[in-house]
Protein backbone atom coordinates (compact mmCIF):
# COMPACT_ATOMS: atom_id res chain seq x y z
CA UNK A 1 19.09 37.07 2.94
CA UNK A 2 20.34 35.07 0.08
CA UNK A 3 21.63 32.78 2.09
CA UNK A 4 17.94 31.98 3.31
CA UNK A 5 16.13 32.02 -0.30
CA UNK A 6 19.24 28.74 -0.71
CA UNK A 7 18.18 27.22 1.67
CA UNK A 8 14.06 27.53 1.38
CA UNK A 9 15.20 26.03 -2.21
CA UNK A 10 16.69 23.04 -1.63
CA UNK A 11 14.01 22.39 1.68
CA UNK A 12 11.56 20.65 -0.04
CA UNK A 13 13.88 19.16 -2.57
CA UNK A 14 14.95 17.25 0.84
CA UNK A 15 12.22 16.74 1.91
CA UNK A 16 10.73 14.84 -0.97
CA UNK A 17 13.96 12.99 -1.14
CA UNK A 18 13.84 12.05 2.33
CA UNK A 19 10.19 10.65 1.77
CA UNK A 20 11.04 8.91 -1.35
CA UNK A 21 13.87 7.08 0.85
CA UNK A 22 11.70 5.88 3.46
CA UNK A 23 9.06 4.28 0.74
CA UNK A 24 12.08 2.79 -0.68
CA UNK A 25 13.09 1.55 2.46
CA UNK A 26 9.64 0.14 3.33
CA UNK A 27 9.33 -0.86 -0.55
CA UNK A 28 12.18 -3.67 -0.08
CA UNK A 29 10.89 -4.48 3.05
CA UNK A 30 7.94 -5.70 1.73
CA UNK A 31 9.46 -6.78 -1.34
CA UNK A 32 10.19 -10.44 -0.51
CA UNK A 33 6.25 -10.93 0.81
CA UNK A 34 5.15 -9.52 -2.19
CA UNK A 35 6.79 -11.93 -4.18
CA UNK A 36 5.80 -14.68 -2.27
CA UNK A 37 2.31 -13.46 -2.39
CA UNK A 38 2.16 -13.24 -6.27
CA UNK A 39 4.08 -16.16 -6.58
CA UNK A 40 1.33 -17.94 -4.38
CA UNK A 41 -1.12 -16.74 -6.43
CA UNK A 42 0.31 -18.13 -9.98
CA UNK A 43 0.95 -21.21 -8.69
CA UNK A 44 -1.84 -21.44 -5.97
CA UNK A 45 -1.35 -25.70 -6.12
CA UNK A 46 1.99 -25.22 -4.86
CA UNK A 47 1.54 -23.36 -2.16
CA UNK A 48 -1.24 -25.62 -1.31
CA UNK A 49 1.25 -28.71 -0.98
CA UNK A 50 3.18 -25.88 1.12
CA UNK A 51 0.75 -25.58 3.78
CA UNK A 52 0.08 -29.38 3.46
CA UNK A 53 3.88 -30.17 3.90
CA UNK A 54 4.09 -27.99 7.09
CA UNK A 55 0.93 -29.56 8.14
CA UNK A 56 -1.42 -26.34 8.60
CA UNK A 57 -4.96 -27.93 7.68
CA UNK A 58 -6.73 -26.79 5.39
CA UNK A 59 -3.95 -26.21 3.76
CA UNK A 60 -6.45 -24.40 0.95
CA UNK A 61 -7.45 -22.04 4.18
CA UNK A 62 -3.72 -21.47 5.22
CA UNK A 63 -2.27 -20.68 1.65
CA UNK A 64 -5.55 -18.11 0.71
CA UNK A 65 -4.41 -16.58 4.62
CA UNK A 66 -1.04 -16.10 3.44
CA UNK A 67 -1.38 -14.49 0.53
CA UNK A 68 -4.42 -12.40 2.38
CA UNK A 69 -1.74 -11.04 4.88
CA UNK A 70 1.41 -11.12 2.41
CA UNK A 71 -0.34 -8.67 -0.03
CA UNK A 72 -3.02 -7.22 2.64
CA UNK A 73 -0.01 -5.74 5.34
CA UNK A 74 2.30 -5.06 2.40
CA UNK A 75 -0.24 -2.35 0.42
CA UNK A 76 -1.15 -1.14 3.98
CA UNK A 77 2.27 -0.34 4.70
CA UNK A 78 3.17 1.25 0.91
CA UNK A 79 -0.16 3.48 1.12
CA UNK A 80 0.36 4.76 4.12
CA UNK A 81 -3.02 3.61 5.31
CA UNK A 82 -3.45 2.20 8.64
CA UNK A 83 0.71 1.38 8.14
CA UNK A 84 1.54 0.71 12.05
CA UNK A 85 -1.14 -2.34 11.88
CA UNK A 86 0.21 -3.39 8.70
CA UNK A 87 3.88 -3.49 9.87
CA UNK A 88 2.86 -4.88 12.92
CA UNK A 89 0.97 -7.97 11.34
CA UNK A 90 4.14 -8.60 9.27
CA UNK A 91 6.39 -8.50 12.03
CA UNK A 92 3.81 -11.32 13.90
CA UNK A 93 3.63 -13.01 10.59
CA UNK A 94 7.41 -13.28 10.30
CA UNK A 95 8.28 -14.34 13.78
CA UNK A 96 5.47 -16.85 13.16
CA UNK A 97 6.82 -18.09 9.83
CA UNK A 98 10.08 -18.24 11.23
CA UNK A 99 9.21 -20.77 14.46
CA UNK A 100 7.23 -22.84 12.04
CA UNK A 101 9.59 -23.57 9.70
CA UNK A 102 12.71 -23.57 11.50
CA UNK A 103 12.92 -27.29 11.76
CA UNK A 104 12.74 -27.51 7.88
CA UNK A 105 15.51 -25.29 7.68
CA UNK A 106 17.63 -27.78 9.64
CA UNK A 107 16.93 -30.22 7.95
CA UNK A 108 16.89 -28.68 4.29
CA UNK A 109 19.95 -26.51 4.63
CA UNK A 110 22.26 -27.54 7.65
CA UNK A 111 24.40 -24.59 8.76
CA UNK A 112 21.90 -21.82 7.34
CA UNK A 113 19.62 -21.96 9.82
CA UNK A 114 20.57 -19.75 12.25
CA UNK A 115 21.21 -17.43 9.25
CA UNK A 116 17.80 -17.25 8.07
CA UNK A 117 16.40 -16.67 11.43
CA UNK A 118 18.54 -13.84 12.04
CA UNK A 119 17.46 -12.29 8.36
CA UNK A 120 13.44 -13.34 9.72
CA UNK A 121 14.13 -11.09 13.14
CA UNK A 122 15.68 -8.40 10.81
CA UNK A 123 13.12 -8.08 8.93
CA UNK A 124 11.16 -8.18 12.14
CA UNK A 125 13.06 -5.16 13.52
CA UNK A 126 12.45 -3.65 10.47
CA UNK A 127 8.65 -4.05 10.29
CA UNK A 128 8.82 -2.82 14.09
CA UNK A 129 10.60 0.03 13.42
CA UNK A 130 7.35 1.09 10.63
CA UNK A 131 4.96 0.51 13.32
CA UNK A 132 7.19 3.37 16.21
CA UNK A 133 8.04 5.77 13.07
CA UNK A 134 3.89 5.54 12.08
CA UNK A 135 2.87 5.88 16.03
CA UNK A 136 5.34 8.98 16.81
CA UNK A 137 4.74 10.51 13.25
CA UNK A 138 1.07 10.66 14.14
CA UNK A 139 1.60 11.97 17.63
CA UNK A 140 3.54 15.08 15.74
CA UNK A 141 0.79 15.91 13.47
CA UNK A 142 -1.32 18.84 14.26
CA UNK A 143 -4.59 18.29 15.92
CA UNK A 144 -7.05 19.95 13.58
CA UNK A 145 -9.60 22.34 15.56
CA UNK A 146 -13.03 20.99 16.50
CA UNK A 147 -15.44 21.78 13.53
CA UNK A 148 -12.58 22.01 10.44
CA UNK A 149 -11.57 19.01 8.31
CA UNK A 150 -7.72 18.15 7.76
């Protein structure tokens, strides 16, 4: 019987540290968009001549798109609202990013390239793997009865 009171104790003491892990996890995920995002948004000129140098017109349209998605996807995924859509649209918007400025890559930094797309479709896996835990979580959840409120 003790043995059971031990381990009804340290239960929830897992549990919370196993959902503190997977926000971290999904924290650093996001971390490098939300960077991007704010830094973006402090220097919005900049990442005008961004969208202008990769030829994305407007590039006023583009940037305000970026940072939309960057910041949008990246609280949808941290609040837990609506997080498969969010992880999907930064897995698209990474595998996008990627194949548009792959080129530039080449040319900037010879012999990264196929570095930094490999990072891009890890980071891809990554965003993929949000959207299946998100699905499959919410398949597990009980189905409250008709009439009650969860």
């Amino acid at each position: 019987m003790s043995g059971t009171v031990v381990i009804r104790r340290y239960v929830p003491m897992r549990v919370r540290a196993l959902k503190a892990l997977r926000w971290a996890a999904m924290f650093f995920l996001c971390a490098a968009y939300l960077h991007d995002a704010v830094a973006m948004l402090t220097d919005f000129d900049a990442a005008v001549a961004q969208m202008r140098h990769l030829g994305l017109t407007p590039p006023n349209l583009f940037a305000a798109l970026v940072v939309a998605i960057e910041l949008g996807a990246s609280a949808m995924i941290l609040a837990g609202r609506g997080r498969w859509a969010g992880a999907l649209m930064l897995a698209a918007f990474t595998v996008a990013t990627s194949l548009l400025t792959h080129e530039g890559w080449a040319h900037a930094m010879p012999g990264t390239t196929a570095n930094a797309l490999y990072e891009s479709l890890a980071m891809t896996g990554g965003f993929l793997l949000i959207c299946w835990m998100d699905i499959t979580d919410s398949m597990r959840a009980p189905v409250p009865a008709p009439g009650t409120t969860p």
